[in-house]
Protein backbone atom coordinates (compact mmCIF):
# COMPACT_ATOMS: atom_id res chain seq x y z
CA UNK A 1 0.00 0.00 0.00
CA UNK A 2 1.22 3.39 -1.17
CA UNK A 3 1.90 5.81 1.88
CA UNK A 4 -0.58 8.36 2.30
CA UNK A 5 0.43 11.97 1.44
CA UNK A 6 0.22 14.81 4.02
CA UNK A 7 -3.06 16.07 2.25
CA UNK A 8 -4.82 12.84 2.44
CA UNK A 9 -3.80 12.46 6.00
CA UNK A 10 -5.15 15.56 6.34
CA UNK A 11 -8.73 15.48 4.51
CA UNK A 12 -8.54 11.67 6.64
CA UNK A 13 -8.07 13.29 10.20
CA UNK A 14 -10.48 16.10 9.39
CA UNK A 15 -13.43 14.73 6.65
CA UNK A 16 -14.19 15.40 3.83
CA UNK A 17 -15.60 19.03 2.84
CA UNK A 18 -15.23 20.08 -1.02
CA UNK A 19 -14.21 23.21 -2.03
CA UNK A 20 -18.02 24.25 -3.16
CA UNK A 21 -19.03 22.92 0.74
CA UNK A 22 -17.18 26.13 1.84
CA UNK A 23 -20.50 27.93 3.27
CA UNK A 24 -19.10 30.69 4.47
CA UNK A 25 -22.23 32.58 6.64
CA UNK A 26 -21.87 36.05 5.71
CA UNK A 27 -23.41 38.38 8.38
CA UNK A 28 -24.24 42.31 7.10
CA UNK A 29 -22.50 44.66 9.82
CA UNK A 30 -24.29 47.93 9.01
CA UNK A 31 -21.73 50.59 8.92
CA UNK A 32 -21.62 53.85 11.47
CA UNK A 33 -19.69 55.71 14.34
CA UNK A 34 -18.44 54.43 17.37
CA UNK A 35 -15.95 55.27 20.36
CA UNK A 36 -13.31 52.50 20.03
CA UNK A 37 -10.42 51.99 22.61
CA UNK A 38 -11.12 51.89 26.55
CA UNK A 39 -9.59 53.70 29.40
CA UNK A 40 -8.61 50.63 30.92
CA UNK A 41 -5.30 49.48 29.61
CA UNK A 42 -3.05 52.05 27.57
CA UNK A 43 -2.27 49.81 24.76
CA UNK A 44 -6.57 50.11 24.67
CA UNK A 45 -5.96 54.36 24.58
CA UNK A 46 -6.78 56.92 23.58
CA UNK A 47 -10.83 56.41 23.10
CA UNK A 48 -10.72 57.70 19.97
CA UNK A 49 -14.33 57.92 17.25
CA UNK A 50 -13.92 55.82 14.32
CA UNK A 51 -16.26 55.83 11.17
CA UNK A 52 -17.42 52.26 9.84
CA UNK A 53 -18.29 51.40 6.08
CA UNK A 54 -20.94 49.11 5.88
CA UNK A 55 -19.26 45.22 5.42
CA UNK A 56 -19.50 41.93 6.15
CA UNK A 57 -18.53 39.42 8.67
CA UNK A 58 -18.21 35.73 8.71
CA UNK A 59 -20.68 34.14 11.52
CA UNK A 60 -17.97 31.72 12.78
CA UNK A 61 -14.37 31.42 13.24
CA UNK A 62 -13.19 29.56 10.11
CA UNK A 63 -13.48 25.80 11.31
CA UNK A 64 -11.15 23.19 10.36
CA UNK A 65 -13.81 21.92 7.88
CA UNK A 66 -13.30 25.17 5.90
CA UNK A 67 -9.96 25.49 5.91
CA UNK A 68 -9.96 21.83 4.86
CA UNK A 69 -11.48 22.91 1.99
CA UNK A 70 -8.87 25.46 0.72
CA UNK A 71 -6.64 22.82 1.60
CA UNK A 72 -8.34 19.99 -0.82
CA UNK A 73 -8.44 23.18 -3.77
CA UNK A 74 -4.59 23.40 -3.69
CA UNK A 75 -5.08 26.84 -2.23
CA UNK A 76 -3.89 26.67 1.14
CA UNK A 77 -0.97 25.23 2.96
CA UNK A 78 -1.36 21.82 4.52
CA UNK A 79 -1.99 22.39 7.97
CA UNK A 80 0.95 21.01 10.68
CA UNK A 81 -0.45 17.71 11.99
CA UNK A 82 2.52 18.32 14.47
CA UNK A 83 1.11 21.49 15.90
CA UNK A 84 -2.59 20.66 16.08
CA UNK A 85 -3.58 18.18 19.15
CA UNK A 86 -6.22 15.80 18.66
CA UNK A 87 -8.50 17.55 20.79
CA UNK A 88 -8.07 20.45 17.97
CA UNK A 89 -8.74 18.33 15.14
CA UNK A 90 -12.84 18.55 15.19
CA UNK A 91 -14.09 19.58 12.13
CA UNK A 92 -16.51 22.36 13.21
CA UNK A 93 -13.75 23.66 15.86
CA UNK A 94 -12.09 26.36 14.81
CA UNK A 95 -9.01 26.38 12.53
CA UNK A 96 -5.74 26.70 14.73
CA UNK A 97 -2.00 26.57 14.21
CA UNK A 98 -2.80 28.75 11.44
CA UNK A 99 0.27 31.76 10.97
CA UNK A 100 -0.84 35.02 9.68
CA UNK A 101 -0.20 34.54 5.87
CA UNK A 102 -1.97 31.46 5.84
CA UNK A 103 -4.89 32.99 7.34
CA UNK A 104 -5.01 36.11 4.87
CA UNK A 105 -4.16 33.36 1.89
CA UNK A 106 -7.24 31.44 3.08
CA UNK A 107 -9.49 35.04 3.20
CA UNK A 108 -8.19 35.72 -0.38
CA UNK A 109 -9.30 32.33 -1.64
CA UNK A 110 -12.80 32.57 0.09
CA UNK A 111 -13.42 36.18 -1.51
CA UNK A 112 -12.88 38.23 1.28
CA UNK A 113 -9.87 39.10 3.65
CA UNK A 114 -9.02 39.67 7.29
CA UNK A 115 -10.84 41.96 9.50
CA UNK A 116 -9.57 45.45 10.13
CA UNK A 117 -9.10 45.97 13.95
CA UNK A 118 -11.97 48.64 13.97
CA UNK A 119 -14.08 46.97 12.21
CA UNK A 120 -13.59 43.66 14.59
CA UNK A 121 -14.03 45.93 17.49
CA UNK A 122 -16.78 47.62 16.12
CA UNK A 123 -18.62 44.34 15.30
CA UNK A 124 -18.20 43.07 18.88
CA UNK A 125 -19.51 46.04 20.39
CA UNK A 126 -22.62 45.11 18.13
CA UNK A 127 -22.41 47.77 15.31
CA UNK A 128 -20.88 51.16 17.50
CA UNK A 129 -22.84 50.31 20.54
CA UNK A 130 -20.99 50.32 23.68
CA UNK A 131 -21.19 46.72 24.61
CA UNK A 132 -18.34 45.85 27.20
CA UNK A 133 -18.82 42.41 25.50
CA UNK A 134 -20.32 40.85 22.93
CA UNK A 135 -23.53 40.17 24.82
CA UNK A 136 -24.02 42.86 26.53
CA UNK A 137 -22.47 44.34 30.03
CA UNK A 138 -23.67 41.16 31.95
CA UNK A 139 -19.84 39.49 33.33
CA UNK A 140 -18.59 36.41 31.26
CA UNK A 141 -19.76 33.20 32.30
CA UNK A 142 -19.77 29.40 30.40
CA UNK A 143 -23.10 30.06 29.40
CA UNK A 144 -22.22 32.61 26.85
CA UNK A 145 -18.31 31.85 25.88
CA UNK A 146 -15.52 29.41 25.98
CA UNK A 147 -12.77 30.34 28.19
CA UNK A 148 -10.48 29.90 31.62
CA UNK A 149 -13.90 30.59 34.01
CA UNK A 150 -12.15 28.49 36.95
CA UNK A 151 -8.62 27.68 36.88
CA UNK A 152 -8.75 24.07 37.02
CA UNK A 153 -11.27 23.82 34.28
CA UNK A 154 -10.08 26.00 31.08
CA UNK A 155 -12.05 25.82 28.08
CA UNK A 156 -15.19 25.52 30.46
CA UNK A 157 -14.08 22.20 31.17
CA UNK A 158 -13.39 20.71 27.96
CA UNK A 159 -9.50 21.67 27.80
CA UNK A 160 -9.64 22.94 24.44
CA UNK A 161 -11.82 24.70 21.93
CA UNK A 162 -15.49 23.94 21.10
CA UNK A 163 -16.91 23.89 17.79
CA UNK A 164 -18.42 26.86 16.48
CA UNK A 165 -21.35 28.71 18.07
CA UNK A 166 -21.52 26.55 20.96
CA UNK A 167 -22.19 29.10 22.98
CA UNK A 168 -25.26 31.37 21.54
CA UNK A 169 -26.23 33.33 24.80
CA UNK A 170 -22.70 35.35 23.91
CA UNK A 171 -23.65 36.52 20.19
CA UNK A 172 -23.63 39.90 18.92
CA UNK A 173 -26.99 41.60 18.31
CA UNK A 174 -26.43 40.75 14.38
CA UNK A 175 -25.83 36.73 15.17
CA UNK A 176 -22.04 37.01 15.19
CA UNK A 177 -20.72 33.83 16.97
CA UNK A 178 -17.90 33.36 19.32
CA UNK A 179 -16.20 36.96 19.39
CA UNK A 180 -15.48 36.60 23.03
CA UNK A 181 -13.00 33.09 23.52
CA UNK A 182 -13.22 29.92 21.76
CA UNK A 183 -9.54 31.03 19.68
CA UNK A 184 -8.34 34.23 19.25
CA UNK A 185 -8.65 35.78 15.79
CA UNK A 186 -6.18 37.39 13.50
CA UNK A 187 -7.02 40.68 12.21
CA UNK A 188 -5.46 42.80 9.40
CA UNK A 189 -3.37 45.31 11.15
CA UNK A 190 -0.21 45.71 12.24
CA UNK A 191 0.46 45.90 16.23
CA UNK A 192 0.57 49.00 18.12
CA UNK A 193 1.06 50.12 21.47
CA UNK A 194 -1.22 52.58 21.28
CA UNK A 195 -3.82 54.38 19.03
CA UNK A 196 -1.97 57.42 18.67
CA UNK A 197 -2.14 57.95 14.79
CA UNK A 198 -4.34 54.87 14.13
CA UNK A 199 -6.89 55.54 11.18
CA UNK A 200 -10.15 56.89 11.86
CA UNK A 201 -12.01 55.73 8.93
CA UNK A 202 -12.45 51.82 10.20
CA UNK A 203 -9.63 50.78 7.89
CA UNK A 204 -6.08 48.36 8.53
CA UNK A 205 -3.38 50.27 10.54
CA UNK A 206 -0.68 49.40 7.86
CA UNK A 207 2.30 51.28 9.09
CA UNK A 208 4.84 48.46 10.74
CA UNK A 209 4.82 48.51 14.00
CA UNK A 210 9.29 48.41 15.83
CA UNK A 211 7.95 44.65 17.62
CA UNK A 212 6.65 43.71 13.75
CA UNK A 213 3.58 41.93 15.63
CA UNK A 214 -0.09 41.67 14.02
CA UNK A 215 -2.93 42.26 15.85
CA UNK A 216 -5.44 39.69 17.06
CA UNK A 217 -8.85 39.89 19.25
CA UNK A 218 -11.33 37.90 20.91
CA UNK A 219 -9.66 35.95 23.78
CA UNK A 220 -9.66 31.98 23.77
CA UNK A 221 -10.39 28.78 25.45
CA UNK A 222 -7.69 29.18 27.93
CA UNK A 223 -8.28 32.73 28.68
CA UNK A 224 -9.42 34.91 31.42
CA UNK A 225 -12.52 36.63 31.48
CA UNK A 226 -10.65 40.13 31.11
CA UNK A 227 -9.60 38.98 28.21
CA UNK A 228 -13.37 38.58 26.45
CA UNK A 229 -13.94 42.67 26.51
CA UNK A 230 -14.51 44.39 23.09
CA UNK A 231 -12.23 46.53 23.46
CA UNK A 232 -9.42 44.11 24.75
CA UNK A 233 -6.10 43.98 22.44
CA UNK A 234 -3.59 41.39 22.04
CA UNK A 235 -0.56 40.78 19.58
CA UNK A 236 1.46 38.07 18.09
CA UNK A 237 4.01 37.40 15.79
CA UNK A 238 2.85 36.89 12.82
CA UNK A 239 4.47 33.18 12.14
CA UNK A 240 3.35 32.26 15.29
CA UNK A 241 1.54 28.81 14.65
CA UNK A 242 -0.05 27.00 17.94
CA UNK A 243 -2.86 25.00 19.00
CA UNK A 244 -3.16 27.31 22.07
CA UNK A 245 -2.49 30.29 19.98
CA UNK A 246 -4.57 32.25 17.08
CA UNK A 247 -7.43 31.50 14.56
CA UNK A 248 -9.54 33.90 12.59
CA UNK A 249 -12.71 34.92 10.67
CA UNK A 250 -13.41 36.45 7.17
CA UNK A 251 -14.59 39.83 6.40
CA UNK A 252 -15.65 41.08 3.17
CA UNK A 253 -16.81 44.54 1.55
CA UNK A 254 -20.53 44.64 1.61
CA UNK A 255 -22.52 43.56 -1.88
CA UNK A 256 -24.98 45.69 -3.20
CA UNK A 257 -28.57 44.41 -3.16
């Protein structure tokens, strides 16, 4: 018997999702104003307004079925059975152990691309409202996300991610699942310390940041519950590939109907 390749291992591990099973659920975030930033944590300062265009949002974190799919086109890179635990491997989890480029490559391929940190926050908040978290103001709890909610049982218990929308008590007003834990989520811009001279129009801060690290939101399984707020910031290098470590959704520019 022939040895099986590392994409076949990997369509094996995962099942079997063809490219035209992508189903991507885009969500419509209407577009408007907002404060963005908190007064909390400096990296979160200064509050600053930002303008939103109208866009849209994918309802999940990419899963591993999706990214499967990109995989099975000959679009993406083969994912590193090496890095992703078996209790990562689910195929409506969410996508981990991707790096930044492979994340933006999968975007691309799916018609859309990575979220701008305004427009992330902005979403999470529920379209400019001033949501502490996704749900509302009410403190985080298993009910509405995965995350660290007592130390001896992170990922409520399950130590690791849950598959998509699991939680549905912790959506945003428009549906949008899983923006506080389950894996954090690559977004398009650059790392700052700061906002100081970050764009105001809801676009990608694309200036390189000294620390060259990219931005990403949302907390994660393993997380504390500080780490769930809206306006909560985090950074990583951007070849940083770990099960523990980042995922990501798709945005898009709104159609026209």
């Amino acid at each position: 018997m022939k040895p099986r390749s590392s994409a076949a291992l990997a369509l094996l591990l995962i099942g079997a999702a063809p490219a035209d099973k992508l189903k991507i659920d885009w969500v419509r975030i209407p577009g408007g104003a907002f404060l963005m930033g908190s007064d909390e944590y400096p990296q979160e300062q200064p509050i600053h307004p930002v303008t939103v265009k109208t866009f849209e949002l994918g309802r999940t974190e990419v899963t591993n079925r999706q990214y499967q799919a990109c995989m099975a086109a000959g679009a993406c890179a083969i994912l590193d059975w090496d890095c992703l635990a078996p209790a990562f491997r689910g195929p409506d989890q969410p996508v981990v152990c991707v790096a930044w480029a492979q994340a933006r490559v999968f975007a691309a391929w799916a018609g859309g691309r990575l979220p701008s940190e305004a427009e992330w926050e902005y979403a999470a908040r529920g379209a400019g409202g001033t949501r502490r978290y996704p749900w509302g103001d009410e403190p985080p709890s298993c009910r509405r996300a995965v995350f660290t909610e007592k130390p001896d049982k992170p990922g409520c218990g399950r130590d690791a991610s849950w598959p998509a929308c699991s939680k549905p008590r912790g959506n945003t007003k428009q549906g949008l699942c899983d923006m506080a834990g389950n894996v954090w989520e690559w977004t398009q811009d650059w790392y700052h310390d700061s906002y100081a001279g970050a764009p105001a129009d809801g676009s990608a801060r694309l200036s390189k940041s000294v620390s060259a690290l990219r931005s990403d939101r949302g907390g994660s399984w393993d997380g504390d519950a500080h780490l769930l707020r809206a306006s909560n910031r985090d950074s990583e290098l951007p070849e940083l590939r770990s099960d523990r470590g980042t995922g990501f959704r798709v945005a898009r520019d709104a159609k026209n109907y």
